[in-house]
Protein backbone atom coordinates (compact mmCIF):
# COMPACT_ATOMS: atom_id res chain seq x y z
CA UNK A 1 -36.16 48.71 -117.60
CA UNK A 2 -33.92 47.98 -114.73
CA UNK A 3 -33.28 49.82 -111.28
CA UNK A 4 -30.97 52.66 -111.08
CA UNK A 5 -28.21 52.69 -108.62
CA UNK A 6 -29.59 55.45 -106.93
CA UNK A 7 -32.83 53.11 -106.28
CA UNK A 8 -30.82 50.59 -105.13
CA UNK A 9 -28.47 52.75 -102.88
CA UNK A 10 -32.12 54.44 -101.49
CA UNK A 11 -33.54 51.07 -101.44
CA UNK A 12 -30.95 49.39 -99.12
CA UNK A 13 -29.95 52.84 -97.35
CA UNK A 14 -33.42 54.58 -96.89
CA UNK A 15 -32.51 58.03 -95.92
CA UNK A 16 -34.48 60.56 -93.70
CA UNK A 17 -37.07 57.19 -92.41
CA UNK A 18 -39.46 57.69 -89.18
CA UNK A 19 -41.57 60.03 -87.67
CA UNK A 20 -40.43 63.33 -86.87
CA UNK A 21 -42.76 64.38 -83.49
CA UNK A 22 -41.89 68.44 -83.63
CA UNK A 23 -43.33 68.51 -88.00
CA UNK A 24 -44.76 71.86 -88.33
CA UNK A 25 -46.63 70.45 -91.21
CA UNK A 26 -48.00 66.49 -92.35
CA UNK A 27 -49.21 64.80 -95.16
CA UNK A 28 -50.38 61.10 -95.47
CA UNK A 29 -51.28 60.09 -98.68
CA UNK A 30 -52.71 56.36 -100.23
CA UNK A 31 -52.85 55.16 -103.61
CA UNK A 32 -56.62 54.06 -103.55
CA UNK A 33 -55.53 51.23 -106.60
CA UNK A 34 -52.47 49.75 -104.96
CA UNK A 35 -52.94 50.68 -101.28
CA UNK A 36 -49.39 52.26 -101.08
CA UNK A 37 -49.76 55.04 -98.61
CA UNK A 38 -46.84 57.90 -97.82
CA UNK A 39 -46.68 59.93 -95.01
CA UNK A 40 -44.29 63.55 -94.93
CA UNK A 41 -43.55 64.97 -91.89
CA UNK A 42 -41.58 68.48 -92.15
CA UNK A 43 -40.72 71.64 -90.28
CA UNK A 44 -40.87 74.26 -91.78
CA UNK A 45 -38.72 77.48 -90.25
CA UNK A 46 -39.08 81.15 -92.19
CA UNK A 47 -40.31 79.82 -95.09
CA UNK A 48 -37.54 76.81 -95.56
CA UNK A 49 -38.06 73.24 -95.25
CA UNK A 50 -35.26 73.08 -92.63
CA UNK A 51 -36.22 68.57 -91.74
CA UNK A 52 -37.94 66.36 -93.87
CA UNK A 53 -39.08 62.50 -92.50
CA UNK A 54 -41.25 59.98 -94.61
CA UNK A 55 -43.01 56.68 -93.74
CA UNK A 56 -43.82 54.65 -96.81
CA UNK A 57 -45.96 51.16 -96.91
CA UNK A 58 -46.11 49.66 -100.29
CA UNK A 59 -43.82 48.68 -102.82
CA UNK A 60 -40.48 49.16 -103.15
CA UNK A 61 -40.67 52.38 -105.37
CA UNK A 62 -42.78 53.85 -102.83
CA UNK A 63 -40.15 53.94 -100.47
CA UNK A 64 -37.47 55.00 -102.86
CA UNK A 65 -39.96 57.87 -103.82
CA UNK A 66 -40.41 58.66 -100.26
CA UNK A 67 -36.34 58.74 -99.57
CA UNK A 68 -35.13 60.59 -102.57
CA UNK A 69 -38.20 63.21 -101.80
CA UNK A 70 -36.99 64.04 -98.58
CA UNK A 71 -33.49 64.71 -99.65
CA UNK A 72 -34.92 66.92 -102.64
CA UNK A 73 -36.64 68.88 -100.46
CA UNK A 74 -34.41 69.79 -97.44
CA UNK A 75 -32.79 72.94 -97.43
CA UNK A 76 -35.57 74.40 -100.08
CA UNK A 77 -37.61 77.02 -99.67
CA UNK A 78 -41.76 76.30 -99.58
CA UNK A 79 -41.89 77.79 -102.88
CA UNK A 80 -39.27 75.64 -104.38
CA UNK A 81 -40.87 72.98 -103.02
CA UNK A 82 -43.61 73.15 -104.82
CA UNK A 83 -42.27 73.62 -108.24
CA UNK A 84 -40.80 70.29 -107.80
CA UNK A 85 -42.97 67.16 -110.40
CA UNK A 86 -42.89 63.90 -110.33
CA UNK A 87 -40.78 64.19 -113.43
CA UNK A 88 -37.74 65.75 -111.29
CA UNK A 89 -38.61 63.15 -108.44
CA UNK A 90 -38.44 60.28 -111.22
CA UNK A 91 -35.02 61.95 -112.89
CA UNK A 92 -33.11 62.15 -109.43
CA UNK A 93 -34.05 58.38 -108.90
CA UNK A 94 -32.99 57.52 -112.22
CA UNK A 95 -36.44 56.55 -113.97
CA UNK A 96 -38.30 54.06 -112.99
CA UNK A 97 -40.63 51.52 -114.90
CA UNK A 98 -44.10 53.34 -116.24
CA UNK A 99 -46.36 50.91 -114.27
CA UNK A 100 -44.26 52.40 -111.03
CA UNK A 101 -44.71 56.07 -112.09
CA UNK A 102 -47.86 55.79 -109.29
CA UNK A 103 -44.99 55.82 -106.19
CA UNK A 104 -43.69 59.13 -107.60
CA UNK A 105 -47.30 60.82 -108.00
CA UNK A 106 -47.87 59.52 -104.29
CA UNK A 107 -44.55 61.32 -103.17
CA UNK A 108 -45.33 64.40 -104.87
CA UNK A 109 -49.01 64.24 -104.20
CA UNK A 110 -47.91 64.00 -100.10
CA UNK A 111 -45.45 67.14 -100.44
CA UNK A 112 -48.06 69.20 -102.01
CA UNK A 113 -50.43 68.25 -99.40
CA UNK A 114 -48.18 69.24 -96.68
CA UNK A 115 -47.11 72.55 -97.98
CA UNK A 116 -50.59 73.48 -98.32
């Protein structure tokens, strides 16, 4: 299976990268077989994910994950938030190879931890 454009548009043009120092809410999370780790930083305003920021170390579908993710998630309420699965994450990239499904667990896995 090859890349989707979307991965390749994330890939070279991360979107919402860096730390975001006013997050009402973080999540780090590491895959303990590859070592990828993802961290979410979001505020969260009346219920609504109003800014979403990722860091992602690891492979190159991490950081796709991590991009697409926060663009997914901005402008959603907490409780659509949490409906989302890695199967929408890996549809809105475009699908990605089964031994990368991992990156989009991690992404979702991070998101659930920081709406908890």
């Amino acid at each position: 299976m090859s890349y989707s454009a979307t991965f390749k548009d994330h890939l070279a043009h991360p979107r919402n990268a860096g730390e975001l120092p006013e997050a009402t809410a973080v999540a780090e999370q590491t895959n303990p077989v590859c070592g990828d780790r993802l961290r979410l930083s979001l505020v969260v305003h009346n219920g609504r994910i109003e800014v979403a920021r990722y860091l992602a170390y690891g492979c190159p579908p991490t950081l796709v994950c991590g991009s697409v993710l926060t663009e997914l998630i901005t402008g959603k309420t907490t409780t659509e938030a949490k409906q989302l699965t890695r199967a929408d994450l890996l549809n809105a990239i475009g699908g990605l190879p089964s031994r990368k499904h991992h990156a989009a667990a991690l992404a979702i896995e991070a998101l659930n931890a920081a709406l908890r």
